[in-house]
PDB file of N, CA and C in Angstrom:
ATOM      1  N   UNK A   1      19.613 182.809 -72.535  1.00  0.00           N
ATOM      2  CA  UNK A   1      19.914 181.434 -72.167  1.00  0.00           C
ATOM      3  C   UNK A   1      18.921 180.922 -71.128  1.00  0.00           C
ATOM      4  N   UNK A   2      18.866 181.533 -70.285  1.00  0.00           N
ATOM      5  CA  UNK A   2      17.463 181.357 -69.592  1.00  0.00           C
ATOM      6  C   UNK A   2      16.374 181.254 -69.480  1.00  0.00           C
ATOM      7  N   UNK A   3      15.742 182.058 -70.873  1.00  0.00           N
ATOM      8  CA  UNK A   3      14.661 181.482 -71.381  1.00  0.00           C
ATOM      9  C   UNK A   3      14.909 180.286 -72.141  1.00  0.00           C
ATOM     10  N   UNK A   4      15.736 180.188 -72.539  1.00  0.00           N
ATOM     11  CA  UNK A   4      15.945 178.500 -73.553  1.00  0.00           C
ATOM     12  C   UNK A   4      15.650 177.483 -72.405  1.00  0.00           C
ATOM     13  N   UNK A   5      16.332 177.464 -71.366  1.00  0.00           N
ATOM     14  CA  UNK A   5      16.123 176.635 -70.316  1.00  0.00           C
ATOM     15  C   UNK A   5      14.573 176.706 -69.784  1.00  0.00           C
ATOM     16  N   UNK A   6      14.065 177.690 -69.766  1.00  0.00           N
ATOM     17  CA  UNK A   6      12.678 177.906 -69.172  1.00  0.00           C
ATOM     18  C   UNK A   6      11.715 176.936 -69.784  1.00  0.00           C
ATOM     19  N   UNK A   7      12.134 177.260 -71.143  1.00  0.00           N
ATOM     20  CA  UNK A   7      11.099 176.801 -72.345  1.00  0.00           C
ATOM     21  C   UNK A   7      11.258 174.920 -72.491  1.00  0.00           C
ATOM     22  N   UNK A   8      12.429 174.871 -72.592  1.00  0.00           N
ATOM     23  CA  UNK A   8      12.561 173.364 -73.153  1.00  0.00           C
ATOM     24  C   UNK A   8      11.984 172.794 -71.364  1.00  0.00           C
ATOM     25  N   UNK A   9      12.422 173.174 -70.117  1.00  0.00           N
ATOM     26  CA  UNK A   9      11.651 172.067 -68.551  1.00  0.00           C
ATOM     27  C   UNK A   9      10.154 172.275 -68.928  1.00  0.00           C
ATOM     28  N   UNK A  10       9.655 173.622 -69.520  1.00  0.00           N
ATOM     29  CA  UNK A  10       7.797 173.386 -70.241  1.00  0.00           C
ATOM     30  C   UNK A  10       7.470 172.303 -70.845  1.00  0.00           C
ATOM     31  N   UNK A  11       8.290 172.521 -71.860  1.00  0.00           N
ATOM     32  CA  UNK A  11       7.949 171.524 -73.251  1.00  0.00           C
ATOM     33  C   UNK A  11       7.893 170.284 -72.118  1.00  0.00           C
ATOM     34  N   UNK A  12       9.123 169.832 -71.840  1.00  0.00           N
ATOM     35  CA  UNK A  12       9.644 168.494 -71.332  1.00  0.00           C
ATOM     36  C   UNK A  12       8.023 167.975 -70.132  1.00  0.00           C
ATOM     37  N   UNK A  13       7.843 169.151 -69.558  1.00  0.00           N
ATOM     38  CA  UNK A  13       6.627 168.782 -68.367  1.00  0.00           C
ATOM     39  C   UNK A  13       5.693 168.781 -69.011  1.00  0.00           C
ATOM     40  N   UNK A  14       5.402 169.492 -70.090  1.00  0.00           N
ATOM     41  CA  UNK A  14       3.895 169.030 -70.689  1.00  0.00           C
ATOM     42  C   UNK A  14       3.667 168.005 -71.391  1.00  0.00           C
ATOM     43  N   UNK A  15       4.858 167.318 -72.081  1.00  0.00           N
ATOM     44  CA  UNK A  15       4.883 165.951 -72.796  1.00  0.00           C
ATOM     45  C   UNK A  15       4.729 165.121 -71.263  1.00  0.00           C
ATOM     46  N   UNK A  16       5.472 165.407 -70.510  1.00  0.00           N
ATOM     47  CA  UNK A  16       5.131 164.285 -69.647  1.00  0.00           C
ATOM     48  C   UNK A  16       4.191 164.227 -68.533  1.00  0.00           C
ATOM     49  N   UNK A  17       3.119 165.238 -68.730  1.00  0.00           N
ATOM     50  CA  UNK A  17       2.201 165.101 -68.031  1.00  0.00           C
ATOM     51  C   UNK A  17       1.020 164.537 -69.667  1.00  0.00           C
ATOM     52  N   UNK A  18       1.146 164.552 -70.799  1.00  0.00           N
ATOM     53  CA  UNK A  18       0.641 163.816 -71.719  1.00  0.00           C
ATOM     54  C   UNK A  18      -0.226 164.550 -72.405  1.00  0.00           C
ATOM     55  N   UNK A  19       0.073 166.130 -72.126  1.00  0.00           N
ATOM     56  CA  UNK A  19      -0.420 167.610 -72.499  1.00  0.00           C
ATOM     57  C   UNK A  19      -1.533 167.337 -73.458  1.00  0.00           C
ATOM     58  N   UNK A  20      -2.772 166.472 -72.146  1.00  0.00           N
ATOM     59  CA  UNK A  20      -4.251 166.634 -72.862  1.00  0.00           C
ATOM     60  C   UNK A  20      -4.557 165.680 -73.743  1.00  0.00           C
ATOM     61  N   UNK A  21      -3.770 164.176 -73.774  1.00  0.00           N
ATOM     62  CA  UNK A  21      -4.224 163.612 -74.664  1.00  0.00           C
ATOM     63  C   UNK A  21      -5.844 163.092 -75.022  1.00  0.00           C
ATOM     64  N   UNK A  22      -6.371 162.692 -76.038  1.00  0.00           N
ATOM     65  CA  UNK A  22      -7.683 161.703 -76.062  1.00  0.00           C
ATOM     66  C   UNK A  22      -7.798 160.460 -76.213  1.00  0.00           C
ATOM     67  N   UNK A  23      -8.473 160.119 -75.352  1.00  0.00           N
ATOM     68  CA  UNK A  23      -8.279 158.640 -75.488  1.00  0.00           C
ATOM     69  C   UNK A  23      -9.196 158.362 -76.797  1.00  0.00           C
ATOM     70  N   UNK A  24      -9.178 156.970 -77.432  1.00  0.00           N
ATOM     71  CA  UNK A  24      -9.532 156.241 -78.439  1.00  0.00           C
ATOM     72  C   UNK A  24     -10.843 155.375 -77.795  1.00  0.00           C
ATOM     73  N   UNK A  25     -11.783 156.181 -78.422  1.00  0.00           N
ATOM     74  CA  UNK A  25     -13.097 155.375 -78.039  1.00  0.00           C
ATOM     75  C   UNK A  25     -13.322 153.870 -78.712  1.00  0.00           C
ATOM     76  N   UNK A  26     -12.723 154.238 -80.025  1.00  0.00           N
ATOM     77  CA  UNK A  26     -12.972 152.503 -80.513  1.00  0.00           C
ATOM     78  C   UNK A  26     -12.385 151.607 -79.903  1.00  0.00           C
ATOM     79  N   UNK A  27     -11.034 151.694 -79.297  1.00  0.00           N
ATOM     80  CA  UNK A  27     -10.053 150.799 -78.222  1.00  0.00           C
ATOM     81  C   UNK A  27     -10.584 150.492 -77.148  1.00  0.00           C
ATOM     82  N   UNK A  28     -11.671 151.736 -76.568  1.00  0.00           N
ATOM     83  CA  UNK A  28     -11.946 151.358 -75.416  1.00  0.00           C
ATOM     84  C   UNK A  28     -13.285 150.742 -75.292  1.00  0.00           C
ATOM     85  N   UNK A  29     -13.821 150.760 -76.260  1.00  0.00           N
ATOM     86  CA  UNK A  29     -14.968 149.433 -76.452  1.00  0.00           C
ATOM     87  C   UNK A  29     -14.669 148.259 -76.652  1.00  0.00           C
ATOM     88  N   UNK A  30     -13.722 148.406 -77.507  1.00  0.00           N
ATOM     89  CA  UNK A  30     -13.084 147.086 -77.515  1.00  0.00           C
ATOM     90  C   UNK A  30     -12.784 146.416 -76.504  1.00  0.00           C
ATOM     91  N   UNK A  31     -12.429 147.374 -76.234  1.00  0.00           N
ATOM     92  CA  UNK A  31     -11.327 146.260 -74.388  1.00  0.00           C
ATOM     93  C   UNK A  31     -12.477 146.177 -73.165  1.00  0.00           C
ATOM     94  N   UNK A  32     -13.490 147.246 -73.374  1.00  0.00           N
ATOM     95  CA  UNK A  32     -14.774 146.747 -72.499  1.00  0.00           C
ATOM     96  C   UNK A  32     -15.794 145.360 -72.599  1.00  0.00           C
ATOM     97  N   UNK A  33     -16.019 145.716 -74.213  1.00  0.00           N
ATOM     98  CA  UNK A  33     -16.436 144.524 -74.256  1.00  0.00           C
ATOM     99  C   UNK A  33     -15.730 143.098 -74.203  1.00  0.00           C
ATOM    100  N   UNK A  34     -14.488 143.530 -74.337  1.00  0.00           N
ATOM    101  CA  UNK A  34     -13.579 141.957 -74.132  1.00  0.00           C
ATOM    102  C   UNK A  34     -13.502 141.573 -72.655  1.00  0.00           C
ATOM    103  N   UNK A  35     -14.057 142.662 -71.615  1.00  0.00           N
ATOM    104  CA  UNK A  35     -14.151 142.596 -70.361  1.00  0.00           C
ATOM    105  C   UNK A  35     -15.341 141.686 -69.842  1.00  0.00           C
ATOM    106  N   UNK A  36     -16.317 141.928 -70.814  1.00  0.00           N
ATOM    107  CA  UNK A  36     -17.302 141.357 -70.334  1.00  0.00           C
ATOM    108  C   UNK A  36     -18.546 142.729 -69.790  1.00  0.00           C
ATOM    109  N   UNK A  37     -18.257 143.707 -70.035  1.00  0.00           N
ATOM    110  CA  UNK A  37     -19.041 145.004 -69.806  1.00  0.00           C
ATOM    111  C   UNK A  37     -19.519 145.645 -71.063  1.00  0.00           C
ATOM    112  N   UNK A  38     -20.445 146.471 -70.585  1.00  0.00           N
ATOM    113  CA  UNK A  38     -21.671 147.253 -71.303  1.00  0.00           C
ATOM    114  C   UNK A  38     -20.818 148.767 -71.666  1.00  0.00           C
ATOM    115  N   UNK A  39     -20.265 149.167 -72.866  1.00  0.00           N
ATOM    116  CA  UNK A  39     -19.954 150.123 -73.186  1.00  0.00           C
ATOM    117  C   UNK A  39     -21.173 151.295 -73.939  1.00  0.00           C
ATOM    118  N   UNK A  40     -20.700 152.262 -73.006  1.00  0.00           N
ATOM    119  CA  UNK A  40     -21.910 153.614 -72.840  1.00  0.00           C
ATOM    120  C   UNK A  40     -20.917 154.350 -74.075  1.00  0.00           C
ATOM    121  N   UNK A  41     -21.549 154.492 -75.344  1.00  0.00           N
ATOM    122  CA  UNK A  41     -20.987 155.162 -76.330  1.00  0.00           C
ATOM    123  C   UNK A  41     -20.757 156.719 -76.178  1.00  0.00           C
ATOM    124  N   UNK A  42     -21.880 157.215 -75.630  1.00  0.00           N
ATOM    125  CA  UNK A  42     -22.323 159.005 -76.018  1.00  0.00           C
ATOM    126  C   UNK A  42     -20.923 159.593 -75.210  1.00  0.00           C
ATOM    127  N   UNK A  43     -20.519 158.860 -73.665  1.00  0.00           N
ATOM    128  CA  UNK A  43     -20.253 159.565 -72.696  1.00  0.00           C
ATOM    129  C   UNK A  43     -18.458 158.574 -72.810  1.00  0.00           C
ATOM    130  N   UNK A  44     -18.255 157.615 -73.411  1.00  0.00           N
ATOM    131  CA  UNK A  44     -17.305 156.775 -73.541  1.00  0.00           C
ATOM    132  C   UNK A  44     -16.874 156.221 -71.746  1.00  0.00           C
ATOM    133  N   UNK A  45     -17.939 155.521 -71.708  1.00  0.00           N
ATOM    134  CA  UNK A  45     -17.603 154.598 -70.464  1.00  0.00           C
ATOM    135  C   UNK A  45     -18.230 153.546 -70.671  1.00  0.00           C
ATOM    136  N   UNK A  46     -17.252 152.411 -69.379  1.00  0.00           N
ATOM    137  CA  UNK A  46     -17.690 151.204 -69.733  1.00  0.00           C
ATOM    138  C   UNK A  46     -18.468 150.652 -68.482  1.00  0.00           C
ATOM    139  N   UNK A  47     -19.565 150.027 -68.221  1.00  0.00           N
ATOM    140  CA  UNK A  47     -20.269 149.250 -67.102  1.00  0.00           C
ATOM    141  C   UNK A  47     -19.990 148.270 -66.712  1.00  0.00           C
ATOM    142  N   UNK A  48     -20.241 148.021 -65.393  1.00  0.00           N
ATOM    143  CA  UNK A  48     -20.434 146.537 -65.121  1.00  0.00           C
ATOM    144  C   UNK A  48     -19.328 145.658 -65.411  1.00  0.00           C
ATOM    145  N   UNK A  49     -17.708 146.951 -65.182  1.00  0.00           N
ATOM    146  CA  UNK A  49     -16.623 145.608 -65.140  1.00  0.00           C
ATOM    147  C   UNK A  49     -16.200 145.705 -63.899  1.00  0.00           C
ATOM    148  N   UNK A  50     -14.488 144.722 -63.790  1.00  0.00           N
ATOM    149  CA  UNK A  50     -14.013 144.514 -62.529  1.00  0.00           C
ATOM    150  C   UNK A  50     -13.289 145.842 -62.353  1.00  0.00           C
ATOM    151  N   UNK A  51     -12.802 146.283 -61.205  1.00  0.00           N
ATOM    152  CA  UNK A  51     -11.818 147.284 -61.045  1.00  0.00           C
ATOM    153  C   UNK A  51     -10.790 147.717 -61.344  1.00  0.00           C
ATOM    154  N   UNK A  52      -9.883 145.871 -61.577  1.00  0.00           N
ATOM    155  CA  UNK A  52      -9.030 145.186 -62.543  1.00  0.00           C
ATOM    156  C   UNK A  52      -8.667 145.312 -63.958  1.00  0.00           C
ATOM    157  N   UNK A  53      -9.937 145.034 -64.343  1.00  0.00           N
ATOM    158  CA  UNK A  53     -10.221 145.518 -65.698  1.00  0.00           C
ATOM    159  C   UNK A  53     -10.484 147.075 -66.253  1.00  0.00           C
ATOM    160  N   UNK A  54     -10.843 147.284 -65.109  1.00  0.00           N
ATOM    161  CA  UNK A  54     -11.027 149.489 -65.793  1.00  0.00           C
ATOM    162  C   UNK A  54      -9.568 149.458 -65.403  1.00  0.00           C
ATOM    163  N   UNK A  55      -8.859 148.829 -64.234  1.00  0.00           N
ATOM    164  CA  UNK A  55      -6.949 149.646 -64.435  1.00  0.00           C
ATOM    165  C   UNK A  55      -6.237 149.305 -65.502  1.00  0.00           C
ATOM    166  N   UNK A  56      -6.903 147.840 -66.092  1.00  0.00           N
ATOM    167  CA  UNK A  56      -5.572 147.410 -67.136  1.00  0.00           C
ATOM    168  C   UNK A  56      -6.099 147.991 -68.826  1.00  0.00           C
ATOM    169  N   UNK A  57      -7.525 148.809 -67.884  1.00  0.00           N
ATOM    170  CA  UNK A  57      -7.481 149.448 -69.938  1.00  0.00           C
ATOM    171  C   UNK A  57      -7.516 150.675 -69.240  1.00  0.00           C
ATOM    172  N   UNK A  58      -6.485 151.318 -68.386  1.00  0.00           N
ATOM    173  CA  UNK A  58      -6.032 152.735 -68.381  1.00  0.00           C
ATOM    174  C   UNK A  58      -7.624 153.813 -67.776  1.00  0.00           C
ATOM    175  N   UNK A  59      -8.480 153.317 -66.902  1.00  0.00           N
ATOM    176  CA  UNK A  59      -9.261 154.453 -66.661  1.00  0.00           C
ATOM    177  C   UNK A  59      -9.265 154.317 -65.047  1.00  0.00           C
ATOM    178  N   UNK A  60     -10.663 155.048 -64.416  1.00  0.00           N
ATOM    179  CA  UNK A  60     -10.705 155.408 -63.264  1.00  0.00           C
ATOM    180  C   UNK A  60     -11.955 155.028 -63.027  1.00  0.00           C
ATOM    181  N   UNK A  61     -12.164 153.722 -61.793  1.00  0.00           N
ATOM    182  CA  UNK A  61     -13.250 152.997 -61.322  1.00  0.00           C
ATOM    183  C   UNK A  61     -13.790 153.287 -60.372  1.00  0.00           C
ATOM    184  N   UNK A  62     -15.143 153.202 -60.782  1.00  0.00           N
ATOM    185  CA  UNK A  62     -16.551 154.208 -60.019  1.00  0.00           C
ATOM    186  C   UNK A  62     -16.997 153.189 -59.571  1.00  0.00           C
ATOM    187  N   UNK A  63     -17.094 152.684 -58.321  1.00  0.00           N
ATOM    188  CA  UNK A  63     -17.800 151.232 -57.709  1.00  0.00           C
ATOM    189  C   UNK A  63     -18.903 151.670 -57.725  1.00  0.00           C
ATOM    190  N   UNK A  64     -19.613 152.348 -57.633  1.00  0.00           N
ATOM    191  CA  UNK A  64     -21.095 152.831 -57.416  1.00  0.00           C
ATOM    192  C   UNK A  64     -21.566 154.343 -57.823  1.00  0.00           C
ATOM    193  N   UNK A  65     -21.606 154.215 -59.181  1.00  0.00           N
ATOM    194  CA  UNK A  65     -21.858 155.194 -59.846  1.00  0.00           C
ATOM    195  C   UNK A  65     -22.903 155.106 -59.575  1.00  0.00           C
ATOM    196  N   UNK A  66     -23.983 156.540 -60.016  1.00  0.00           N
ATOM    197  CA  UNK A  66     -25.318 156.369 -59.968  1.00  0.00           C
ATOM    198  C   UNK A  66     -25.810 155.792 -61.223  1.00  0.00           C
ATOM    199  N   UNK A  67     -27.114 155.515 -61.807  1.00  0.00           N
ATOM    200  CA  UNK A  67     -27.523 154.442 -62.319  1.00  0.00           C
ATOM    201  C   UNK A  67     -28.332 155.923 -63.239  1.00  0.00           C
ATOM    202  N   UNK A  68     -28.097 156.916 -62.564  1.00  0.00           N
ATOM    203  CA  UNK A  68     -28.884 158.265 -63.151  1.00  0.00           C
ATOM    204  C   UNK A  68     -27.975 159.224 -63.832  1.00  0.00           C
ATOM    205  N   UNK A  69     -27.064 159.145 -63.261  1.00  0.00           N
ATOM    206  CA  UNK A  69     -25.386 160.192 -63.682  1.00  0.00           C
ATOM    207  C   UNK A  69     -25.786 161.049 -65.149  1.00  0.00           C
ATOM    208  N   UNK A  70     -26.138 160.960 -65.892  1.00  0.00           N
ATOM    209  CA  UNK A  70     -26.165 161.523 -67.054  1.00  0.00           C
ATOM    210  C   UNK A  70     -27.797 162.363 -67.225  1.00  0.00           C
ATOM    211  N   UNK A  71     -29.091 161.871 -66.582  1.00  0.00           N
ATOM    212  CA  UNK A  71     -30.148 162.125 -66.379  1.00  0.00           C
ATOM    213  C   UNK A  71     -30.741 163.913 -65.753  1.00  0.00           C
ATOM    214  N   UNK A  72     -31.365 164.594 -66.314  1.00  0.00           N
ATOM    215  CA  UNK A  72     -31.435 165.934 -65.557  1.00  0.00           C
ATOM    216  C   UNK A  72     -31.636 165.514 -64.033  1.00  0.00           C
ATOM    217  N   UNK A  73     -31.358 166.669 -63.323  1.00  0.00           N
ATOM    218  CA  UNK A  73     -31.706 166.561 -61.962  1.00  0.00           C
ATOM    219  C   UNK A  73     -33.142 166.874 -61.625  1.00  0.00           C
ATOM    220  N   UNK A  74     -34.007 167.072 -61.805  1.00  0.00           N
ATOM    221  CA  UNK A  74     -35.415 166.879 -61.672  1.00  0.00           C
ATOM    222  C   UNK A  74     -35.890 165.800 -61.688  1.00  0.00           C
ATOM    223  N   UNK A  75     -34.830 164.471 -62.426  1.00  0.00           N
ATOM    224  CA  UNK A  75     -35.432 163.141 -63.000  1.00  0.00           C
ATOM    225  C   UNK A  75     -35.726 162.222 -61.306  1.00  0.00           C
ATOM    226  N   UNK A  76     -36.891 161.626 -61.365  1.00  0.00           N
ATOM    227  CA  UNK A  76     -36.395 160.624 -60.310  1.00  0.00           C
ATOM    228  C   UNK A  76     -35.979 159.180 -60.572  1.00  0.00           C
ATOM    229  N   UNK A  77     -35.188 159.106 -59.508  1.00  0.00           N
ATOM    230  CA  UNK A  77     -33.839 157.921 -59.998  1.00  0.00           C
ATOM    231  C   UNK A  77     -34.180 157.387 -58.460  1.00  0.00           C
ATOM    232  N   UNK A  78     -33.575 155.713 -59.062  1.00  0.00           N
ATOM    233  CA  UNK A  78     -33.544 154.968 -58.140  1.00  0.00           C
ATOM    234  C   UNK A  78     -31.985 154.764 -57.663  1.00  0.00           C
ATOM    235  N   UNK A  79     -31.953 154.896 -56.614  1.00  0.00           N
ATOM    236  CA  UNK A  79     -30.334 155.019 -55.560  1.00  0.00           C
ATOM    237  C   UNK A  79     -30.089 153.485 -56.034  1.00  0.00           C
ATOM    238  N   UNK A  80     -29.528 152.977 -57.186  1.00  0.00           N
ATOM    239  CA  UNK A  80     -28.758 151.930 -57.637  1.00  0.00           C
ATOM    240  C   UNK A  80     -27.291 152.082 -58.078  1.00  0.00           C
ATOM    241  N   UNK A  81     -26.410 151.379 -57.441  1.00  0.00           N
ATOM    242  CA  UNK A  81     -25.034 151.414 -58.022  1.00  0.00           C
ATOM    243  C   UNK A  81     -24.603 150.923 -59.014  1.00  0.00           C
ATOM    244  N   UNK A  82     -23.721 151.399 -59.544  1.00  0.00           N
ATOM    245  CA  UNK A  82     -23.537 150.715 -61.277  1.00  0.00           C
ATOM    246  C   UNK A  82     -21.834 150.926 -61.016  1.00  0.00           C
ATOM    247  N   UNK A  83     -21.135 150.022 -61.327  1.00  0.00           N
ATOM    248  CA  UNK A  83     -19.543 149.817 -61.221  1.00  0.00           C
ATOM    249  C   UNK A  83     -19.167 150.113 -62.601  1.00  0.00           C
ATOM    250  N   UNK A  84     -18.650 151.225 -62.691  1.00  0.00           N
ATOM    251  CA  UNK A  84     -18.401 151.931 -63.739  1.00  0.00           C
ATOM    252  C   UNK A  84     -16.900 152.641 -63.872  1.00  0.00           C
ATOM    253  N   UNK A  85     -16.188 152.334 -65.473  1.00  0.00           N
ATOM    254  CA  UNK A  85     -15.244 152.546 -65.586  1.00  0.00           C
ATOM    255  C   UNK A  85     -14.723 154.301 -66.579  1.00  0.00           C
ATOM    256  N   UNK A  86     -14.508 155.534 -66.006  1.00  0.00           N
ATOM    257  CA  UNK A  86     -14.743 156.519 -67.133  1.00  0.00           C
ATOM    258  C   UNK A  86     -13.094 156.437 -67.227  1.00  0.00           C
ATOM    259  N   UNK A  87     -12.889 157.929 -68.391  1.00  0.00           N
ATOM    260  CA  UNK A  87     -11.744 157.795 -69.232  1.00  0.00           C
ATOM    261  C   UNK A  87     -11.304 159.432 -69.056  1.00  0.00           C
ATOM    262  N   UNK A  88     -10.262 159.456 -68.673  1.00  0.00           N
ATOM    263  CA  UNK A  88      -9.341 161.200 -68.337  1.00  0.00           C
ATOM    264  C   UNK A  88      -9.214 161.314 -70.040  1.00  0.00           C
ATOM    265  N   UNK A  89      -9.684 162.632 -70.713  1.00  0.00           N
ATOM    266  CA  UNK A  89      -9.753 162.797 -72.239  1.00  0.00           C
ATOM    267  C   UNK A  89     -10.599 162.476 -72.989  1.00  0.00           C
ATOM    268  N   UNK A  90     -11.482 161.940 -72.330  1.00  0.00           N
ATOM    269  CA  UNK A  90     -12.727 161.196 -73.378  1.00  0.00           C
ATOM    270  C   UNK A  90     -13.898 162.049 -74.125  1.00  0.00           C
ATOM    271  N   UNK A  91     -13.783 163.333 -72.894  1.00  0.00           N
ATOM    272  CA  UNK A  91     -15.192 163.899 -73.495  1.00  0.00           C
ATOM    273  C   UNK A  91     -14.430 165.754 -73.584  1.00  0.00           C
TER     274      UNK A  91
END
């Protein structure tokens, strides 16, 4: 009986922590570009929106991403900020 109980508060906590979902890259271009931002396909993020707009399409806003973020580290990059929206599940 105790393991029955063990098992089903698992189940129950991993559905509700959303046990790893992926987000939908086509949705989230969509809703970037309806933002008015530059959607980065390879890496599924969106540029150059409001903060507003990365919360109400569900991600996590980078006011000053680097402008290099994806670039080897040997590359030289110019210290430019890029307001950038990424996605928990995307990659």
């Amino acid at each position: 009986m105790k393991k029955l109980v063990f098992v089903t508060v698992f189940v129950l906590l991993l559905a509700a922590c959303g046990g790893g979902s992926k987000v939908n890259p086509a949705e989230i271009e969509e809703a970037c570009l309806e933002a008015g931002g530059i959607f980065v396909e390879e890496h599924v993020e969106c540029e150059q929106i409001s903060e507003a707009a990365c919360s109400d399409m569900g991600g996590t806003f980078d006011e000053c991403g680097s402008s290099c973020r994806h670039e080897p580290e040997d590359v030289v990059c110019a210290m430019v900020c890029v307001p950038l929206c990424t996605f928990d599940g995307a990659n």
